[in-house]
C-alpha atoms as a PDB file:
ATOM      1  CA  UNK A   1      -9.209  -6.640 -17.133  1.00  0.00           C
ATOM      2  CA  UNK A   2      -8.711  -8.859 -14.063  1.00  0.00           C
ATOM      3  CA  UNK A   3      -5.075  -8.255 -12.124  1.00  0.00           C
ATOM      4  CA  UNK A   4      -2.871 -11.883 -11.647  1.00  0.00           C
ATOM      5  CA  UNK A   5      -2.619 -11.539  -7.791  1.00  0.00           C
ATOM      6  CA  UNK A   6       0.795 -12.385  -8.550  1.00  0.00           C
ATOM      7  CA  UNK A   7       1.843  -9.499 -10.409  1.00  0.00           C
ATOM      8  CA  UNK A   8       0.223  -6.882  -7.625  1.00  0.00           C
ATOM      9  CA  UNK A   9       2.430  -4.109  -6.482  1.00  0.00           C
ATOM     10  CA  UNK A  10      -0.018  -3.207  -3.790  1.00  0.00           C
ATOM     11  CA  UNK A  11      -1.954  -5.700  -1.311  1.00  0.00           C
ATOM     12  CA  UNK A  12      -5.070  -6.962  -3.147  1.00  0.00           C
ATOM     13  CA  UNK A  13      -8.408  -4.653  -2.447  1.00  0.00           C
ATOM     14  CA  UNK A  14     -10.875  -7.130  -0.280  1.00  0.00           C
ATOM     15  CA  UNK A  15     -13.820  -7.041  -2.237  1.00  0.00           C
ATOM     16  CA  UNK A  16     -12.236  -6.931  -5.489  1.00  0.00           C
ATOM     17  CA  UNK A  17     -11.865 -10.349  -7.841  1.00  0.00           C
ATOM     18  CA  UNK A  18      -8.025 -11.604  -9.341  1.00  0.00           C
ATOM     19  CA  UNK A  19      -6.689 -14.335 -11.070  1.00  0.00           C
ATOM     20  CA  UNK A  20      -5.138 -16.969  -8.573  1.00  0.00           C
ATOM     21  CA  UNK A  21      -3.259 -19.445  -8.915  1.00  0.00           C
ATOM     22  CA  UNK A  22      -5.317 -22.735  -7.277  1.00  0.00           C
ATOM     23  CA  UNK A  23      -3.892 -26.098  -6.565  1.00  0.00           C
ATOM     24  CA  UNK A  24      -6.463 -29.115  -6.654  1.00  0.00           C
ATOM     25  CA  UNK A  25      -5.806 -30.493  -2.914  1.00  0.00           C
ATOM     26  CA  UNK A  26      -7.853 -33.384  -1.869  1.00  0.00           C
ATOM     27  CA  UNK A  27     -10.446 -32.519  -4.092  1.00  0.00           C
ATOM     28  CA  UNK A  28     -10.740 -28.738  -3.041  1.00  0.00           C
ATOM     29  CA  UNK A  29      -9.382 -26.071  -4.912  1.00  0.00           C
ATOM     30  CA  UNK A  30      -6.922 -23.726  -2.932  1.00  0.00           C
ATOM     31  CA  UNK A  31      -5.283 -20.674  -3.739  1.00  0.00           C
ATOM     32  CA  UNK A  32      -1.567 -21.092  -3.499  1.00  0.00           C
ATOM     33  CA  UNK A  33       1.276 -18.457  -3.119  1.00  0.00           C
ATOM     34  CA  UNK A  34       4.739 -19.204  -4.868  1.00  0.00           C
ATOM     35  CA  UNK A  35       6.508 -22.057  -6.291  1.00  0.00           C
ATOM     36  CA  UNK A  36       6.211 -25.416  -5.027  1.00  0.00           C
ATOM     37  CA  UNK A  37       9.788 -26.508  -3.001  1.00  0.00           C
ATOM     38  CA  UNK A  38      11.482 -27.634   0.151  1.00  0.00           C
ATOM     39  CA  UNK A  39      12.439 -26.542   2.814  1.00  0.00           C
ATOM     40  CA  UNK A  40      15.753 -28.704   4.148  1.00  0.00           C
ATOM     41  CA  UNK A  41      17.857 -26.587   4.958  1.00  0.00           C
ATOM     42  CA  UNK A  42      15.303 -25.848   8.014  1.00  0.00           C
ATOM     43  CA  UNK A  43      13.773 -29.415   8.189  1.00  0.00           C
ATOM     44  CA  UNK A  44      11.216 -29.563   6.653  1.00  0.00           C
ATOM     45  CA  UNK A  45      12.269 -32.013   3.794  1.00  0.00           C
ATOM     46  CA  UNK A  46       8.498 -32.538   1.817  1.00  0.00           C
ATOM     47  CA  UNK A  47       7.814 -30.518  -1.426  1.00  0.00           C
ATOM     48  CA  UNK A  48       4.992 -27.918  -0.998  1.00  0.00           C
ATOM     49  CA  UNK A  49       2.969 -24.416  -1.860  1.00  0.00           C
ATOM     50  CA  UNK A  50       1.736 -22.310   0.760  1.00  0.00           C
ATOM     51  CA  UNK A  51      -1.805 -21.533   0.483  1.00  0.00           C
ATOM     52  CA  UNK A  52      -3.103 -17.881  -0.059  1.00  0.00           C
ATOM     53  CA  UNK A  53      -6.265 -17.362   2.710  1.00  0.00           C
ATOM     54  CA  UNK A  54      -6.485 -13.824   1.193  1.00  0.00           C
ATOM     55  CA  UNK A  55      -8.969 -16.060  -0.985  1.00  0.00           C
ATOM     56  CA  UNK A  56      -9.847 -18.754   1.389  1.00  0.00           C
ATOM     57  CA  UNK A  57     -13.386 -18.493   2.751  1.00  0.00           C
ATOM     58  CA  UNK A  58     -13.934 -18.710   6.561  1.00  0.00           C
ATOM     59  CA  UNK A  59     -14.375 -22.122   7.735  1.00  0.00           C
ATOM     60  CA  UNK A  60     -12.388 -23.487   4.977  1.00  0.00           C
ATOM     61  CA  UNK A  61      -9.295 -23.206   7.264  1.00  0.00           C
ATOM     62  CA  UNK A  62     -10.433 -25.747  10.067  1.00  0.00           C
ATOM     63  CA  UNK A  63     -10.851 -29.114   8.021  1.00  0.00           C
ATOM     64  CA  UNK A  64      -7.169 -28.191   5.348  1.00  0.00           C
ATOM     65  CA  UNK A  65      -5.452 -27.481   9.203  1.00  0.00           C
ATOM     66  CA  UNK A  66      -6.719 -30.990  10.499  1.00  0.00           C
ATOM     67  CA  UNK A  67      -4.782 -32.527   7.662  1.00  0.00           C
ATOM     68  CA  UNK A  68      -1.500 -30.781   8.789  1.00  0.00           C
ATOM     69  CA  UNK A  69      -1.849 -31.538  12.273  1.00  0.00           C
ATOM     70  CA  UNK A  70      -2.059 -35.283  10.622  1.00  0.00           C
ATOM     71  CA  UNK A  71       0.654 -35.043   7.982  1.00  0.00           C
ATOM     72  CA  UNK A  72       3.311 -34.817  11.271  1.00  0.00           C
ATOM     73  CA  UNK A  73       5.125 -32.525  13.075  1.00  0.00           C
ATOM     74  CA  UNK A  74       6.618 -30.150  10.975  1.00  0.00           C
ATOM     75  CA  UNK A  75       2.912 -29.004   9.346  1.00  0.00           C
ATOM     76  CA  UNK A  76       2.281 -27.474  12.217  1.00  0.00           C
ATOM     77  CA  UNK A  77       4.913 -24.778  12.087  1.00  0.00           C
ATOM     78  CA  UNK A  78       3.186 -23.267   8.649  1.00  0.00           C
ATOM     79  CA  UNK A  79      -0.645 -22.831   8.766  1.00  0.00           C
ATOM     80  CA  UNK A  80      -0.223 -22.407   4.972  1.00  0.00           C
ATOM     81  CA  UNK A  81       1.843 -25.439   4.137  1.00  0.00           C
ATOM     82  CA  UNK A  82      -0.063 -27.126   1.576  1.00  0.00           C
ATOM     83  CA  UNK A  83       1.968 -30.742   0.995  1.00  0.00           C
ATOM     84  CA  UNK A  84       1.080 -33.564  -1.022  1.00  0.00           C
ATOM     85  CA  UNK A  85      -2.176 -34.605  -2.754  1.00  0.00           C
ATOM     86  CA  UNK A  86      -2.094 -32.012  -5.646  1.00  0.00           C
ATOM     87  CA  UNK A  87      -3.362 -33.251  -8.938  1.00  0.00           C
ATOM     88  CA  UNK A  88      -3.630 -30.005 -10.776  1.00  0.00           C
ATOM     89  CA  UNK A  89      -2.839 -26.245 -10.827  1.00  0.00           C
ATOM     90  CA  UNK A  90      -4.601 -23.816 -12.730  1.00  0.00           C
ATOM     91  CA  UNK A  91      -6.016 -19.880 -13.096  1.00  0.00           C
ATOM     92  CA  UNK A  92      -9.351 -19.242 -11.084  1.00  0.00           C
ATOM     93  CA  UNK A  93     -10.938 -16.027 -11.023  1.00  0.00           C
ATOM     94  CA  UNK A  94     -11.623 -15.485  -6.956  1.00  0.00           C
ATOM     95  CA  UNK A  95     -12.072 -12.535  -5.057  1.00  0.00           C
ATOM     96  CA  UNK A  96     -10.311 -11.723  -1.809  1.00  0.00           C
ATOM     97  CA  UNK A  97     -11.659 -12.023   1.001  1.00  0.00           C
ATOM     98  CA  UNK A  98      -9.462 -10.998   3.937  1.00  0.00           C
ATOM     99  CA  UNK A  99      -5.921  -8.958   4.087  1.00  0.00           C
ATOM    100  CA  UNK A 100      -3.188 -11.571   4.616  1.00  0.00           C
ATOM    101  CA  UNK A 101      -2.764 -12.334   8.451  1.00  0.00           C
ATOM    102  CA  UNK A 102       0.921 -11.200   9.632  1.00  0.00           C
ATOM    103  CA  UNK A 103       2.946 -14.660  10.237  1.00  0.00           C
ATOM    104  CA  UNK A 104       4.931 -13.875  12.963  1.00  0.00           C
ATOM    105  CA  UNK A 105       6.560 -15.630  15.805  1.00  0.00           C
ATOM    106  CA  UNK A 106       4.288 -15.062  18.488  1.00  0.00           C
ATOM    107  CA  UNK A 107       1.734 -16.637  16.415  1.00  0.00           C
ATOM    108  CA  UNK A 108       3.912 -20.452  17.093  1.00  0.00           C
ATOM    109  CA  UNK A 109       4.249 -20.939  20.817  1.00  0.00           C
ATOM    110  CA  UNK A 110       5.928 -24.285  19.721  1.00  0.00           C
ATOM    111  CA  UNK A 111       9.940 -23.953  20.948  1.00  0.00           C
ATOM    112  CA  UNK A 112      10.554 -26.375  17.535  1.00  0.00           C
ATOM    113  CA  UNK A 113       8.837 -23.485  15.810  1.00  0.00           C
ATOM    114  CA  UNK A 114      11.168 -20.657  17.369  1.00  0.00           C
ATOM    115  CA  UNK A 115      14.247 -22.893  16.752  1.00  0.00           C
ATOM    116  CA  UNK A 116      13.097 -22.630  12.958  1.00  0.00           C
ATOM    117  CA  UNK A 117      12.179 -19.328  12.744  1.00  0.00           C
ATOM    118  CA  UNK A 118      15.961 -17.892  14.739  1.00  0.00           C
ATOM    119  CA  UNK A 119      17.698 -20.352  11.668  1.00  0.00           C
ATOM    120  CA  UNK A 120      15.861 -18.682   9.145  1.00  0.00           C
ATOM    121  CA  UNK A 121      16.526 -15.464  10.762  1.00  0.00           C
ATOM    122  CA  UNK A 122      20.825 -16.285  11.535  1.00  0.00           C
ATOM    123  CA  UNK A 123      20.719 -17.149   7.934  1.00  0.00           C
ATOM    124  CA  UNK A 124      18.747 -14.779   5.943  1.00  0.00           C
ATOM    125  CA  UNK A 125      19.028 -11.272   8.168  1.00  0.00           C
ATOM    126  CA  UNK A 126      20.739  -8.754   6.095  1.00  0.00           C
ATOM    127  CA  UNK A 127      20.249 -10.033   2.821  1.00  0.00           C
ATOM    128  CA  UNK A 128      19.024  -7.698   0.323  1.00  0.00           C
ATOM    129  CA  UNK A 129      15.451  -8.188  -1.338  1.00  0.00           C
ATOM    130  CA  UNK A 130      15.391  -8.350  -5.530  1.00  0.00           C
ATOM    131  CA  UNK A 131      12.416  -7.352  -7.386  1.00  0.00           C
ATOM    132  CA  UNK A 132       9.932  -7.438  -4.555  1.00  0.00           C
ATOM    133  CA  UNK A 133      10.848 -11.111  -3.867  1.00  0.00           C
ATOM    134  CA  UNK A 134      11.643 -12.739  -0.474  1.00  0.00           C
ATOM    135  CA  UNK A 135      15.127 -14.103  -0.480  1.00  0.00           C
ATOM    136  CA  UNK A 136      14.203 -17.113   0.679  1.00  0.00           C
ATOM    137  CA  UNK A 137      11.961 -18.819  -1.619  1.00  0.00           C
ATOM    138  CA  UNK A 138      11.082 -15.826  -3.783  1.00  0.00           C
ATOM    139  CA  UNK A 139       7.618 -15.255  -2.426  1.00  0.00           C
ATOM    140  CA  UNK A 140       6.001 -12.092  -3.938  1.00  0.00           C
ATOM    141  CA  UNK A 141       6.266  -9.382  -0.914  1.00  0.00           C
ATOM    142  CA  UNK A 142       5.271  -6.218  -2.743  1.00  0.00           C
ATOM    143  CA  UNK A 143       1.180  -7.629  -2.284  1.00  0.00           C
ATOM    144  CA  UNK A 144       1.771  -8.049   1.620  1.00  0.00           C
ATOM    145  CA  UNK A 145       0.635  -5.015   4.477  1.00  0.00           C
ATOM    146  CA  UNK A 146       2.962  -2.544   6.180  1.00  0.00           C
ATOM    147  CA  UNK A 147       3.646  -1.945   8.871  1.00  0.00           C
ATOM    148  CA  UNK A 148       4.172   1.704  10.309  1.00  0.00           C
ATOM    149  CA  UNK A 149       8.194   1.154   9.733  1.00  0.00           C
ATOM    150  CA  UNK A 150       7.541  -0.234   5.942  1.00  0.00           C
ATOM    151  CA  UNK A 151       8.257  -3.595   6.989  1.00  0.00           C
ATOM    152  CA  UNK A 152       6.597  -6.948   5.819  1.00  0.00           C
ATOM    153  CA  UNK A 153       6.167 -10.245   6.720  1.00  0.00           C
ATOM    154  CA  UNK A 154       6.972 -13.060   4.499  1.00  0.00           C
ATOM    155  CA  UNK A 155       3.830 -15.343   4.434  1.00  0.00           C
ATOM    156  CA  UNK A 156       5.977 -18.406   3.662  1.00  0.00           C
ATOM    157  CA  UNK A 157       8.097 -18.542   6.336  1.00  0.00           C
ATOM    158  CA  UNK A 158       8.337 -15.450   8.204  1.00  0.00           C
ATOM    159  CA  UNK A 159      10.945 -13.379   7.256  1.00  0.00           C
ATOM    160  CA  UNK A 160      10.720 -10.124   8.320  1.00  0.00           C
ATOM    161  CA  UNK A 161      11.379  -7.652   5.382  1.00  0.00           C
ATOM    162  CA  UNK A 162      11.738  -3.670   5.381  1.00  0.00           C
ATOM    163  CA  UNK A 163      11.211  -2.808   2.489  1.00  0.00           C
ATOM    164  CA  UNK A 164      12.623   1.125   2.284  1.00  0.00           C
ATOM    165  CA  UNK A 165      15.733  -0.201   2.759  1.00  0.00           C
ATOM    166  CA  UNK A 166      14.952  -3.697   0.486  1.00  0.00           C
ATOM    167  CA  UNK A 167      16.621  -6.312   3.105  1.00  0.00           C
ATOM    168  CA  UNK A 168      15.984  -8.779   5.705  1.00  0.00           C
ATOM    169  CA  UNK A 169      15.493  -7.564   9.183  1.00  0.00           C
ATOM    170  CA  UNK A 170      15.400  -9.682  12.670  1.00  0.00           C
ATOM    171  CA  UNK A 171      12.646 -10.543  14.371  1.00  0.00           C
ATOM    172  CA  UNK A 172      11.727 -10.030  18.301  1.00  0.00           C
ATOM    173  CA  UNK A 173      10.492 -13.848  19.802  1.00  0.00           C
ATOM    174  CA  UNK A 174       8.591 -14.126  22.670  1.00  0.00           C
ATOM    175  CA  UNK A 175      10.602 -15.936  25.146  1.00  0.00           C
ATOM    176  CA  UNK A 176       8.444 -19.756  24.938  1.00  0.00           C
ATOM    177  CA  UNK A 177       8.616 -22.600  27.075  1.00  0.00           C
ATOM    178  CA  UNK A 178      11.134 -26.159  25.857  1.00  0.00           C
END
């Protein structure tokens, strides 16, 4: 029986085939991650998913990353924001590819980026974590790689998440240019 990606406890095995949820975006199907919402409270006002490149083939990235760039300047802070243009959702049997790449701070040399992240981070450090689910916008976490101190990386948005102690932690930022 094929695992729902969503309902792993441990990172998905590359190699191995699950059930994904895919959203039909400008004619492509893409895996998605999470519920479809905002995110106003950090500006960033336009419903969206964020898109699961666990199951994304290399060189799909380039062309979906164009149309960020394009869809203005918030897009840019979330290689996985997936807005607009979705006509359908649905099951699709895929196999992953690649573990999930670590969104972290260093990772957005863009100051509008850092002022984003340090928000998310003044709001949401020391809140506790409730069935494996990122306070923030209740991302799955449990599926996401550890790091030598148990802590995660939310791929949404980049909350920083030990998970021994099931709360959020702060994160270090490279000092950036304004």
């Amino acid at each position: 029986m094929i695992q729902r990606v969503s309902e792993l406890t441990t990172e998905p095995i590359v190699g191995k085939f699950y059930l994904v949820e895919c959203a039909l975006w400008y004619d492509e199907w893409t895996p998605i991650i999470g519920p479809k919402h905002n995110d106003k409270e950090i500006g960033i006002p336009s419903e969206h998913y964020h898109k699961d490149i666990r199951f994304m083939p290399s060189g799909t990235f380039a062309a979906p990353y164009k149309r960020l760039q394009e869809a203005g300047p918030s897009a840019e802070l979330n290689y996985s924001l997936l807005p607009g243009q979705i006509t359908c959702i649905k099951t699709k049997r895929m196999k992953c590819l690649r573990p999930m790449p670590l969104l972290i701070p260093s990772a957005f040399p863009n100051p509008k980026a850092h002022k984003i992240f340090r928000k998310l981070d003044r709001m949401y450090v020391g809140r506790k974590v409730l069935c494996g689910k990122c306070p923030h916008r209740d991302l799955p976490l449990e599926s996401l790689p550890k790091d030598e101190n148990g802590h995660v990386v939310c791929n949404g948005h980049g909350l920083k998440i030990d998970m021994n102690k099931g709360k959020v932690v702060k994160r270090e930022f490279p000092k950036v240019q304004a």
